[in-house]
N, C-alpha and C. Protein backbone atom coordinates (compact mmCIF):
# COMPACT_ATOMS: atom_id res chain seq x y z
N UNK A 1 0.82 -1.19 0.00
CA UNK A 1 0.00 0.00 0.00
C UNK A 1 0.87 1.26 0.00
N UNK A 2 1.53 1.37 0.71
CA UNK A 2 2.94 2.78 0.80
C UNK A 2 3.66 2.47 -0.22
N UNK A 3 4.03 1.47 -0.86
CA UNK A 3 4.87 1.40 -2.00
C UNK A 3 3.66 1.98 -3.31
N UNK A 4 2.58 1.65 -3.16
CA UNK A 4 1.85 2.07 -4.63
C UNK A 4 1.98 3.93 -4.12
N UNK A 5 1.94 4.13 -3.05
CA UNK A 5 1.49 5.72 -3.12
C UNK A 5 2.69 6.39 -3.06
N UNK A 6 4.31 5.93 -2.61
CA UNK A 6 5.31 6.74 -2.92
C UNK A 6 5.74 6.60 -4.12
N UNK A 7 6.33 5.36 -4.67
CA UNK A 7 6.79 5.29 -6.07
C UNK A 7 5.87 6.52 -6.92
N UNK A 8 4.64 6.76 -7.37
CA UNK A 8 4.01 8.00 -8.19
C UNK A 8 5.25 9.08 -7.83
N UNK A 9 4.89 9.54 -6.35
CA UNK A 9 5.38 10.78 -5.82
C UNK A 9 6.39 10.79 -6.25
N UNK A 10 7.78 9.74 -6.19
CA UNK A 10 9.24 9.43 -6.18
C UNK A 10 9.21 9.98 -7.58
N UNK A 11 8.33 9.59 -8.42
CA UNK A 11 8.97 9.43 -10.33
C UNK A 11 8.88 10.71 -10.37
N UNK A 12 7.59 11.26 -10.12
CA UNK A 12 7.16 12.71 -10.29
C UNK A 12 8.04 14.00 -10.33
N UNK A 13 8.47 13.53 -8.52
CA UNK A 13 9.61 14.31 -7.86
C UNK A 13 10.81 14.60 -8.63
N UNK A 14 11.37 13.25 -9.18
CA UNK A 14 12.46 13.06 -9.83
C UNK A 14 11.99 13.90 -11.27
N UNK A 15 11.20 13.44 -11.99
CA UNK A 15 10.74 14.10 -13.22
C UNK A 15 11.12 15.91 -13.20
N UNK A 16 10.28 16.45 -12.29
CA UNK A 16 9.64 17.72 -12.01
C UNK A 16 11.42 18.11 -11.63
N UNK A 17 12.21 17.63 -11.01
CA UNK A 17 13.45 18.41 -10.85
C UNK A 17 14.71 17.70 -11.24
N UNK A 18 14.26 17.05 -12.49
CA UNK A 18 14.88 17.31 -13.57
C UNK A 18 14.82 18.09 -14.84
N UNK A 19 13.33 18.78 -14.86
CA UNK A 19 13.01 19.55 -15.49
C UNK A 19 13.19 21.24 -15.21
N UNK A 20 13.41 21.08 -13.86
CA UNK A 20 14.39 22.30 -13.17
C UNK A 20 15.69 22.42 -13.37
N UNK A 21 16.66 21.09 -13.45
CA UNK A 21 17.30 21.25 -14.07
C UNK A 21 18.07 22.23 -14.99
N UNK A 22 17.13 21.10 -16.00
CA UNK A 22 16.96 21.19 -17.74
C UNK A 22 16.88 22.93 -17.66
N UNK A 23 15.76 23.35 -16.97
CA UNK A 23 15.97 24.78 -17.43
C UNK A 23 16.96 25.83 -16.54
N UNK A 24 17.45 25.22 -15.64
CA UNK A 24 18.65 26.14 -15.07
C UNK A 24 19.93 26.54 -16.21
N UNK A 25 19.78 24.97 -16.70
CA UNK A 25 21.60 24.95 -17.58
C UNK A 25 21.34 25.32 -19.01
N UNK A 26 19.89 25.43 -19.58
CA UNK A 26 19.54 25.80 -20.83
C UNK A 26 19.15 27.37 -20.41
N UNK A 27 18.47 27.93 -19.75
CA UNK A 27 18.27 29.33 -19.83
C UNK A 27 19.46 30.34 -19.13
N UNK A 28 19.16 31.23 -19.34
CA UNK A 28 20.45 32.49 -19.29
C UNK A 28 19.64 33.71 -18.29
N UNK A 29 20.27 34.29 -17.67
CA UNK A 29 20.22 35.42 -17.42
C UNK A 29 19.01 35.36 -16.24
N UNK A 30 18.19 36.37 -16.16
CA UNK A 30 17.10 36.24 -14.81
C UNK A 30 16.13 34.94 -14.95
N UNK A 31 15.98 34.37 -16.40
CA UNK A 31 15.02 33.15 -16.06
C UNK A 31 15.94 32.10 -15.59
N UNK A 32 17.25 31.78 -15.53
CA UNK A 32 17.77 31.12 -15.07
C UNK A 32 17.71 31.05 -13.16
N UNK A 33 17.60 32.29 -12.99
CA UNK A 33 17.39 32.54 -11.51
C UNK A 33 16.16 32.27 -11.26
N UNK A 34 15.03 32.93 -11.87
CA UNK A 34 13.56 32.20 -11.98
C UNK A 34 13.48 30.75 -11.88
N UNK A 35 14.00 30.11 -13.00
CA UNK A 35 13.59 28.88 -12.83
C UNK A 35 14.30 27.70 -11.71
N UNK A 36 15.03 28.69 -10.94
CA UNK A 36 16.15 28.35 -9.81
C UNK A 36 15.01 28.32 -8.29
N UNK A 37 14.83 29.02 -8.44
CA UNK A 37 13.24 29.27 -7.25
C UNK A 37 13.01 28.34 -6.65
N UNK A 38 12.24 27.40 -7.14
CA UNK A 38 11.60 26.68 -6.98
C UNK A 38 12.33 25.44 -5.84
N UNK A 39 13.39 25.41 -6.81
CA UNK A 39 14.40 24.14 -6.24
C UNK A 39 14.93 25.31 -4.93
N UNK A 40 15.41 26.07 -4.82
CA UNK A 40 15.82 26.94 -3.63
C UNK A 40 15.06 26.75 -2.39
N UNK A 41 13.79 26.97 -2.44
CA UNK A 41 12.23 26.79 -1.77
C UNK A 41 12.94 25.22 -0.74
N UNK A 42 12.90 24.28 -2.12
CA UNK A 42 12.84 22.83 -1.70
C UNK A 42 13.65 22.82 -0.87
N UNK A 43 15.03 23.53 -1.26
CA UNK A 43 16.23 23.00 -0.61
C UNK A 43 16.10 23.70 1.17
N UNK A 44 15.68 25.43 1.01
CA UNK A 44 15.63 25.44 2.64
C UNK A 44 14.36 24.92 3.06
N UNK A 45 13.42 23.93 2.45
CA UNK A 45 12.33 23.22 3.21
C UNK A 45 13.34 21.90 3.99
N UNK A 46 14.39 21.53 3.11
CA UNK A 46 14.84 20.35 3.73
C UNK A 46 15.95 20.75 4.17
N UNK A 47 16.27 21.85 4.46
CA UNK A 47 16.64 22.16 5.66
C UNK A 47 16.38 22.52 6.96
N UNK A 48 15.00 22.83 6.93
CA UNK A 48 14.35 23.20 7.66
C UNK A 48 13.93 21.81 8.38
N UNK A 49 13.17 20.59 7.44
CA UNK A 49 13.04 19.73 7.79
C UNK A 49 14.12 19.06 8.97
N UNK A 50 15.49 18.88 8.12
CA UNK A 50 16.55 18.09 9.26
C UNK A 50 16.83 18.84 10.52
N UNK A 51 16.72 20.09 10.73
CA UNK A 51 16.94 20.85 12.05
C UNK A 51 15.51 20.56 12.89
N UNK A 52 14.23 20.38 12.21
CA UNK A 52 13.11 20.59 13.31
C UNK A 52 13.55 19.15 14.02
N UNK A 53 13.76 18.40 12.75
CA UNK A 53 13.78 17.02 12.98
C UNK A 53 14.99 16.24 14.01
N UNK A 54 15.77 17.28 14.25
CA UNK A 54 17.39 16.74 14.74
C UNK A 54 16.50 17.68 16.56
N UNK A 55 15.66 18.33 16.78
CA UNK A 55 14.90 18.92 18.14
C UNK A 55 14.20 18.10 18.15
N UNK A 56 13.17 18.03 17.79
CA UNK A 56 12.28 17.04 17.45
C UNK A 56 11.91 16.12 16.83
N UNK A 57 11.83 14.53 17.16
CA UNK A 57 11.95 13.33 15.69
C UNK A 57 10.62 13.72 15.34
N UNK A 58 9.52 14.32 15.82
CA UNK A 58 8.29 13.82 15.76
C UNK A 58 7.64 14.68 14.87
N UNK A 59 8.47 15.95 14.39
CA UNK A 59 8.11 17.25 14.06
C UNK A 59 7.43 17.13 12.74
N UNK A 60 7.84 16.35 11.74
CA UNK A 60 7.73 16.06 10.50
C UNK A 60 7.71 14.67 9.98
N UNK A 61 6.79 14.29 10.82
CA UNK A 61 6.66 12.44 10.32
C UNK A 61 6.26 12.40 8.99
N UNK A 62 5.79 13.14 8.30
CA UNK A 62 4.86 13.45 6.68
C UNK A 62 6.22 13.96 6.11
N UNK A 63 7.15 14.28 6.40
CA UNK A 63 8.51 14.81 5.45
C UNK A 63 8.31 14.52 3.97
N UNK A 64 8.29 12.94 3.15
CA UNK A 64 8.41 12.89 2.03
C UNK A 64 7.42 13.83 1.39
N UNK A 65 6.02 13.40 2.26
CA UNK A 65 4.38 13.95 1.47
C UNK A 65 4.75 16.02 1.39
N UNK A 66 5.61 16.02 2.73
CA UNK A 66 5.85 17.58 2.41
C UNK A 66 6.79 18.14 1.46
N UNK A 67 7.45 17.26 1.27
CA UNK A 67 8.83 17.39 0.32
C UNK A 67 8.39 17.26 -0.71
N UNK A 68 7.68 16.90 -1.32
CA UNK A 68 6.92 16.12 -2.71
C UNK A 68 5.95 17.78 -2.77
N UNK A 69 5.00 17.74 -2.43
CA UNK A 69 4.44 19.09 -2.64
C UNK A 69 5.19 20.45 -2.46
N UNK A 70 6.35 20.47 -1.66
CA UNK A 70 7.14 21.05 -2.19
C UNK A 70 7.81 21.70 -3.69
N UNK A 71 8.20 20.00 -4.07
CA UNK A 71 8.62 20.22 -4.98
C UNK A 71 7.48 19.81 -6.62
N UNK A 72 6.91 19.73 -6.32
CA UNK A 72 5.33 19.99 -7.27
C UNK A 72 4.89 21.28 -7.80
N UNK A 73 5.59 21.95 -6.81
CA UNK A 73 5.44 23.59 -7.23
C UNK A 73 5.92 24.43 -8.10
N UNK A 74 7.17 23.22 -8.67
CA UNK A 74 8.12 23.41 -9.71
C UNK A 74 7.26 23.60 -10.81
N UNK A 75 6.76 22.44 -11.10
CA UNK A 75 5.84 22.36 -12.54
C UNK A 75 5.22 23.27 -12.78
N UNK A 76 4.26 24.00 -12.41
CA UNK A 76 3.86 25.06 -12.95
C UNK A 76 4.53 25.88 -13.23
N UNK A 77 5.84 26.44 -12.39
CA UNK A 77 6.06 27.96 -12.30
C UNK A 77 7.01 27.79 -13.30
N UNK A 78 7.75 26.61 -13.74
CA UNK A 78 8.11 26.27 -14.69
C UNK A 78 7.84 26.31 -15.94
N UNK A 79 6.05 25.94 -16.06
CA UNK A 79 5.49 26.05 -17.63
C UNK A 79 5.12 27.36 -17.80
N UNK A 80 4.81 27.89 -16.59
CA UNK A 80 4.80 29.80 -16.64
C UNK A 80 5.91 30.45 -17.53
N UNK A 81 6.97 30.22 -16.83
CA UNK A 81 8.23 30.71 -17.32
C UNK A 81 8.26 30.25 -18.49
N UNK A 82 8.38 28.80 -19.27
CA UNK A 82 8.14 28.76 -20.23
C UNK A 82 7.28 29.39 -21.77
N UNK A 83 6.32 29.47 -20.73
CA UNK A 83 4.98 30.24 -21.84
C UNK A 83 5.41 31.65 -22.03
N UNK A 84 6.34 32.38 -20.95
CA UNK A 84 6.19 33.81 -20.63
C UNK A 84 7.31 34.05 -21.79
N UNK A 85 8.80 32.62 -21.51
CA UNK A 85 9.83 32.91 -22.40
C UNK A 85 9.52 32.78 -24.10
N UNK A 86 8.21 31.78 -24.34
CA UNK A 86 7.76 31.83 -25.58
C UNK A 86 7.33 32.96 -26.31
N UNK A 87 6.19 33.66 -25.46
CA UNK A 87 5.57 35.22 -25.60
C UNK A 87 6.27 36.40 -25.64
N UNK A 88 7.88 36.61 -24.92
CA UNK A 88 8.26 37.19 -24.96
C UNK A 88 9.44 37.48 -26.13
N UNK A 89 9.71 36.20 -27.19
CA UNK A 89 10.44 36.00 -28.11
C UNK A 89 9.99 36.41 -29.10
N UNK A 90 8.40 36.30 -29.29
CA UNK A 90 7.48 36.95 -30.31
C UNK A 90 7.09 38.25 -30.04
């Protein structure tokens, strides 16, 4: 039952920031910082995570489910940027 409902999240996760990635090392200039965001977010969430968690074990028992919507937030602001970098070429 936990294996059918993380594996989705896991591929997703992986998908969605590799597609952050993809647009860090392909775009230039402020959308590169734009499309940097997102993953920034993630990274002081899981930092945030290991410090509540190193006071408290109990603080963040949901960590992956928070980490995952975390990083879910990518995708959009991602196809934003995308659409905005399309519109703005024309």
């Amino acid at each position: 039952m936990l294996l059918e409902v993380l594996v989705p999240i896991v591929l997703v996760a992986i998908a969605v920031i590799g597609l952050q990635i993809w647009a860090i090392r392909a775009w230039q200039g402020v959308w590169r910082w734009l499309a940097a965001a997102p993953l920034l977010l993630a990274g002081a969430d899981l930092i945030l995570i290991l410090v509540s968690t190193a006071i408290d074990p109990t603080s963040h028992n949901l960590w992956p489910l928070e980490l995952a919507m975390i990083l879910l937030i990518g995708l959009p602001v991602i196809g934003v940027l995308w659409l905005v970098r399309l519109v703005a070429k024309i």
